[in-house]
Protein backbone atom coordinates (compact mmCIF):
# COMPACT_ATOMS: atom_id res chain seq x y z
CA UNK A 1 -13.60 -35.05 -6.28
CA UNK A 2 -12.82 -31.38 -8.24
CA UNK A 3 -15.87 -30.25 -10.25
CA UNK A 4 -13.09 -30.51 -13.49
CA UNK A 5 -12.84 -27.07 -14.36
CA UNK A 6 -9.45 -25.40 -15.11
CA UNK A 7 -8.34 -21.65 -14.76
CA UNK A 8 -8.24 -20.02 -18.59
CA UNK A 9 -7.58 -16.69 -17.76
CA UNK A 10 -7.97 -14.15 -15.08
CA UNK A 11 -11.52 -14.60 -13.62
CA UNK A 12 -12.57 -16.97 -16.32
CA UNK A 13 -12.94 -21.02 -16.31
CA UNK A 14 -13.59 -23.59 -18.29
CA UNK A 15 -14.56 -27.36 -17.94
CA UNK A 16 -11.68 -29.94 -18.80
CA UNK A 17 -13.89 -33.24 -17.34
CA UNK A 18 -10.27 -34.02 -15.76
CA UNK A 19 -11.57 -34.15 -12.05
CA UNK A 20 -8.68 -34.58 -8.80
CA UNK A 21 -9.72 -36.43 -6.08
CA UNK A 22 -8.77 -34.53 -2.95
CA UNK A 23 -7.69 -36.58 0.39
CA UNK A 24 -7.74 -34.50 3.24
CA UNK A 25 -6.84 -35.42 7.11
CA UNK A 26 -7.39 -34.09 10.51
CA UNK A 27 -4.57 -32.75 12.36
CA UNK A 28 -6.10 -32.56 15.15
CA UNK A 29 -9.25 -34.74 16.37
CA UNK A 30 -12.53 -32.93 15.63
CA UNK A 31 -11.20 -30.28 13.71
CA UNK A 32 -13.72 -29.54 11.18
CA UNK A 33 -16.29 -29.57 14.46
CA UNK A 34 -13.94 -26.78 16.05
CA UNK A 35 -13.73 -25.10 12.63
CA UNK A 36 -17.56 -24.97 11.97
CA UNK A 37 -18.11 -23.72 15.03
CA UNK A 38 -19.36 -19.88 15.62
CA UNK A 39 -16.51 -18.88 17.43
CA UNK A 40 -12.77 -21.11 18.31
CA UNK A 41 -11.55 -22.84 21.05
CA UNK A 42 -10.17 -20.31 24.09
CA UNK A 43 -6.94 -21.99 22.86
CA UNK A 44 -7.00 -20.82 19.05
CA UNK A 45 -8.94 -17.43 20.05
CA UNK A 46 -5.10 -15.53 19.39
CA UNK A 47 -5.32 -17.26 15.85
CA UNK A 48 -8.93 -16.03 15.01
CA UNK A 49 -7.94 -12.47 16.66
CA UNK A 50 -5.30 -12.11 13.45
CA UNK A 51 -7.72 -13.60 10.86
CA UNK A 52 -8.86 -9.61 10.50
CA UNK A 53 -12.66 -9.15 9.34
CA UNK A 54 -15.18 -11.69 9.74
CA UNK A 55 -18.08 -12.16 7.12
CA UNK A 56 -21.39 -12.52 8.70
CA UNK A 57 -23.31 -13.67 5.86
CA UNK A 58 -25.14 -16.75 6.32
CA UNK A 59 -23.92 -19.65 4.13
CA UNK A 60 -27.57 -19.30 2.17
CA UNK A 61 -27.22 -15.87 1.78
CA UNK A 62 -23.89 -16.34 -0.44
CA UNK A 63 -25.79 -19.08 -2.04
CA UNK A 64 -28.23 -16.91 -3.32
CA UNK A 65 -26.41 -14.40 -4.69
CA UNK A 66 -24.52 -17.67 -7.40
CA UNK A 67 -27.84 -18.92 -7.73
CA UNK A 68 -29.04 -17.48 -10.84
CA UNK A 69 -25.43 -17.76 -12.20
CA UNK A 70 -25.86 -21.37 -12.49
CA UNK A 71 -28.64 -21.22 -14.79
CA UNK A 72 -26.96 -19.19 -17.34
CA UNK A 73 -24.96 -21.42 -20.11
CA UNK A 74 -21.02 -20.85 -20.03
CA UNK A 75 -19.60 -18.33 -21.97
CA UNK A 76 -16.70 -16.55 -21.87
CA UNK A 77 -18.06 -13.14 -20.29
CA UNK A 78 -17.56 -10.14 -22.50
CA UNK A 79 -17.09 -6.11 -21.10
CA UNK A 80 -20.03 -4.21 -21.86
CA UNK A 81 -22.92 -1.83 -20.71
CA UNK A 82 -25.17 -2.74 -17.68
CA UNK A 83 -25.52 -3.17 -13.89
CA UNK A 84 -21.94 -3.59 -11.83
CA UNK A 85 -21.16 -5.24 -8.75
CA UNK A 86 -18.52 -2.84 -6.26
CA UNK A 87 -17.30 -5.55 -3.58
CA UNK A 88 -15.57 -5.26 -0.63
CA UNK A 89 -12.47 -7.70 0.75
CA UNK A 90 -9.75 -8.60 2.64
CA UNK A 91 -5.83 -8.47 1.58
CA UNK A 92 -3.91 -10.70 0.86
CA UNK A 93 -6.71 -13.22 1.79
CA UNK A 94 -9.25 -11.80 -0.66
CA UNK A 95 -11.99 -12.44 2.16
CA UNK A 96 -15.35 -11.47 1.10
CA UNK A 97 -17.04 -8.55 2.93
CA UNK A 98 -19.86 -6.86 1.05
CA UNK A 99 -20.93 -5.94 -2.30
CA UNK A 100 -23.22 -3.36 -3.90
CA UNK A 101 -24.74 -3.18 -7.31
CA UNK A 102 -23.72 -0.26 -9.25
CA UNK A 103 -26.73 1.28 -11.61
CA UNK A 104 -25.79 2.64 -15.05
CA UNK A 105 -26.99 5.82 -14.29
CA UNK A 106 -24.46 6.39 -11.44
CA UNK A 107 -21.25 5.43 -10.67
CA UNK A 108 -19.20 3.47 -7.75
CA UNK A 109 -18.03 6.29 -5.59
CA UNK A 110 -21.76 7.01 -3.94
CA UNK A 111 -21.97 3.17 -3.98
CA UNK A 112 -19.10 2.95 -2.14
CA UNK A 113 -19.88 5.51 0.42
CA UNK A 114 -22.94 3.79 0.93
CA UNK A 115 -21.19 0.44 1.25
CA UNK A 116 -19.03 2.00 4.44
CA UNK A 117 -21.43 1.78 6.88
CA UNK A 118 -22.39 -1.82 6.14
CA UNK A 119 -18.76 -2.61 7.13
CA UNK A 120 -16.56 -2.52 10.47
CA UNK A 121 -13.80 -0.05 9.61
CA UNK A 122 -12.78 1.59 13.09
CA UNK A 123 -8.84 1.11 12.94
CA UNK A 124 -8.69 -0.10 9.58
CA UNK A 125 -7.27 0.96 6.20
CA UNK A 126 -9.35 0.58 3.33
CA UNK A 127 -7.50 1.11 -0.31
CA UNK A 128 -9.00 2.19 -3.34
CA UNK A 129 -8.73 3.29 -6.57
CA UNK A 130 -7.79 6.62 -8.45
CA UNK A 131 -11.87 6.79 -8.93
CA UNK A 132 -12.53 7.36 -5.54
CA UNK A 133 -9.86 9.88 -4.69
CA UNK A 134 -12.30 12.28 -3.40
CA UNK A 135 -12.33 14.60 -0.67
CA UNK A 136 -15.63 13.66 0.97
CA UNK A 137 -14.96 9.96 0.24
CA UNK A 138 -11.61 10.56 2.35
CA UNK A 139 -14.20 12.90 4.79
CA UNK A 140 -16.45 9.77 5.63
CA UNK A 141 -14.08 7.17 6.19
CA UNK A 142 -11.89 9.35 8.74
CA UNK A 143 -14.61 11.52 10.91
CA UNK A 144 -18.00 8.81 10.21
CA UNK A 145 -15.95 5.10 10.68
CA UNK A 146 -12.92 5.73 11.94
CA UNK A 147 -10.94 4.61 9.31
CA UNK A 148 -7.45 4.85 7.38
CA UNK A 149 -7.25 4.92 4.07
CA UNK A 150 -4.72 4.88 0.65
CA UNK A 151 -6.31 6.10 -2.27
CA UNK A 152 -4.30 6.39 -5.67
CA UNK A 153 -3.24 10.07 -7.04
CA UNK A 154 -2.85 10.09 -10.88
CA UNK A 155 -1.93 12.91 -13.30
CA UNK A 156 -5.66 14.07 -13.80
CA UNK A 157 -5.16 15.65 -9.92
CA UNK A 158 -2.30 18.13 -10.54
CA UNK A 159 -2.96 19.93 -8.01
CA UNK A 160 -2.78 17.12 -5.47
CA UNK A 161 0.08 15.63 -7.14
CA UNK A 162 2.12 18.94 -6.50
CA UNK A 163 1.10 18.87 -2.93
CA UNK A 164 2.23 15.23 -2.42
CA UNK A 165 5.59 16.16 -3.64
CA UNK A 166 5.89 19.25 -1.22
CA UNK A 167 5.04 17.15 1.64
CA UNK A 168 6.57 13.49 0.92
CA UNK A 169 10.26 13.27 -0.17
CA UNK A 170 10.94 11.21 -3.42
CA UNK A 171 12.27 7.85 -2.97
CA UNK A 172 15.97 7.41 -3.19
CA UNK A 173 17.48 5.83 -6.15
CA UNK A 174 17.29 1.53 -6.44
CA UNK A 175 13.99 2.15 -3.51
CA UNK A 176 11.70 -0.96 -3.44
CA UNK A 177 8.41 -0.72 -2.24
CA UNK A 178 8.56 -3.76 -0.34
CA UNK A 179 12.29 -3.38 1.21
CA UNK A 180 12.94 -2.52 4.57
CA UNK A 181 12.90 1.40 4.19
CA UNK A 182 9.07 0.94 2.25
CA UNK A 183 6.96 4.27 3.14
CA UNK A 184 3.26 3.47 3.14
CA UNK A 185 2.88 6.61 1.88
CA UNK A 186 4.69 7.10 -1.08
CA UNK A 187 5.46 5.43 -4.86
CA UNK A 188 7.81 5.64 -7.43
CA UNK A 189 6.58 6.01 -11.29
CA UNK A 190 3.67 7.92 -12.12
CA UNK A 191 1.53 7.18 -9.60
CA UNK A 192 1.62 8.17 -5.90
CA UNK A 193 -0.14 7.47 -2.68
CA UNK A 194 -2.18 9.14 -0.25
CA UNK A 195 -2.79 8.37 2.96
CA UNK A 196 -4.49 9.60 5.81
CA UNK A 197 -5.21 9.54 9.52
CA UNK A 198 -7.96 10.34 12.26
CA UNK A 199 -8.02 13.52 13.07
CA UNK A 200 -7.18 14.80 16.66
């Protein structure tokens, strides 16, 4: 049986007391012993190769963090002043990896510098806001974990912007982002993306 809460808005649920009762089956005998297991069988190893980053936070662990969530009555959560959380995850599967509070005092691009080397990123790319466009940001994740990354250029970086457009064509006319001919590297509209790579 669901808990009988329905989606409101983004982020933000409320209780309907309509509960579904779920029926699942097993596929395959013993699955959810093979599933709970630390690592799969040699014969689904190619499977959990592609699943991409693994958390290794222990079930508790997560727990705790909800814990003193629960105690708080329901309300619909409002934007204001105070502590904020900078996570890290997985795309398109939204796979949690980390997370960092963010004091008032500061802001997230030290947090998330800090939050690098609690993470695996050899090979990877790792996105991020216009925030963290920042040269040593970009500095770290190449030369300290190996990583690739696409950060967000925006108006407020002239500069930048003017250098992108030396270097990277603009997109022909009718160009999708998602067609054949996308370029990871490059946007149409007002933003644009930069990318970079290990260096020699």
């Amino acid at each position: 049986m669901t808990d009988g809460w329905g989606r409101r808005r983004r982020d933000y649920y409320v209780q309907h007391d309509k509960p579904k009762r779920l029926f699942v089956r097993e596929l395959v005998p013993k699955a959810r012993r093979t599933l709970q297991a630390e690592h799969l069988k040699p014969t689904l190893a190619p499977v959990e190769k592609k699943a991409g980053a693994r958390c290794y936070h222990k079930g508790r662990d997560i727990r705790a963090l909800t814990a003193p969530f629960k105690v708080l009555p329901d309300k619909e959560p409002r934007h204001g002043p105070g502590d904020a959380i900078l996570s890290a995850v997985t795309v398109p599967s939204q796979f949690y990896l980390g997370s960092a509070l963010v004091n008032p005092k500061t802001n997230e691009i030290p947090v998330a510098r800090a939050l690098f080397s609690q993470l695996d990123l050899a090979g990877r790319w790792v996105a991020l806001d216009a925030l963290h466009t920042q040269d040593e940001t970009a500095r770290q994740l190449v030369r300290e974990h190996g990583a690739h990354y696409l950060l967000t250029v925006k108006n407020n970086q002239p500069t930048l912007r003017q250098n992108i457009a030396k270097l990277i064509p603009v997109p022909p006319t009718g160009f999708s982002p998602s067609g054949p001919d996308a370029h990871p590297c490059s946007h149409g509209g007002k933003e644009q993306g930069r990318s970079g790579e290990p260096d020699p």
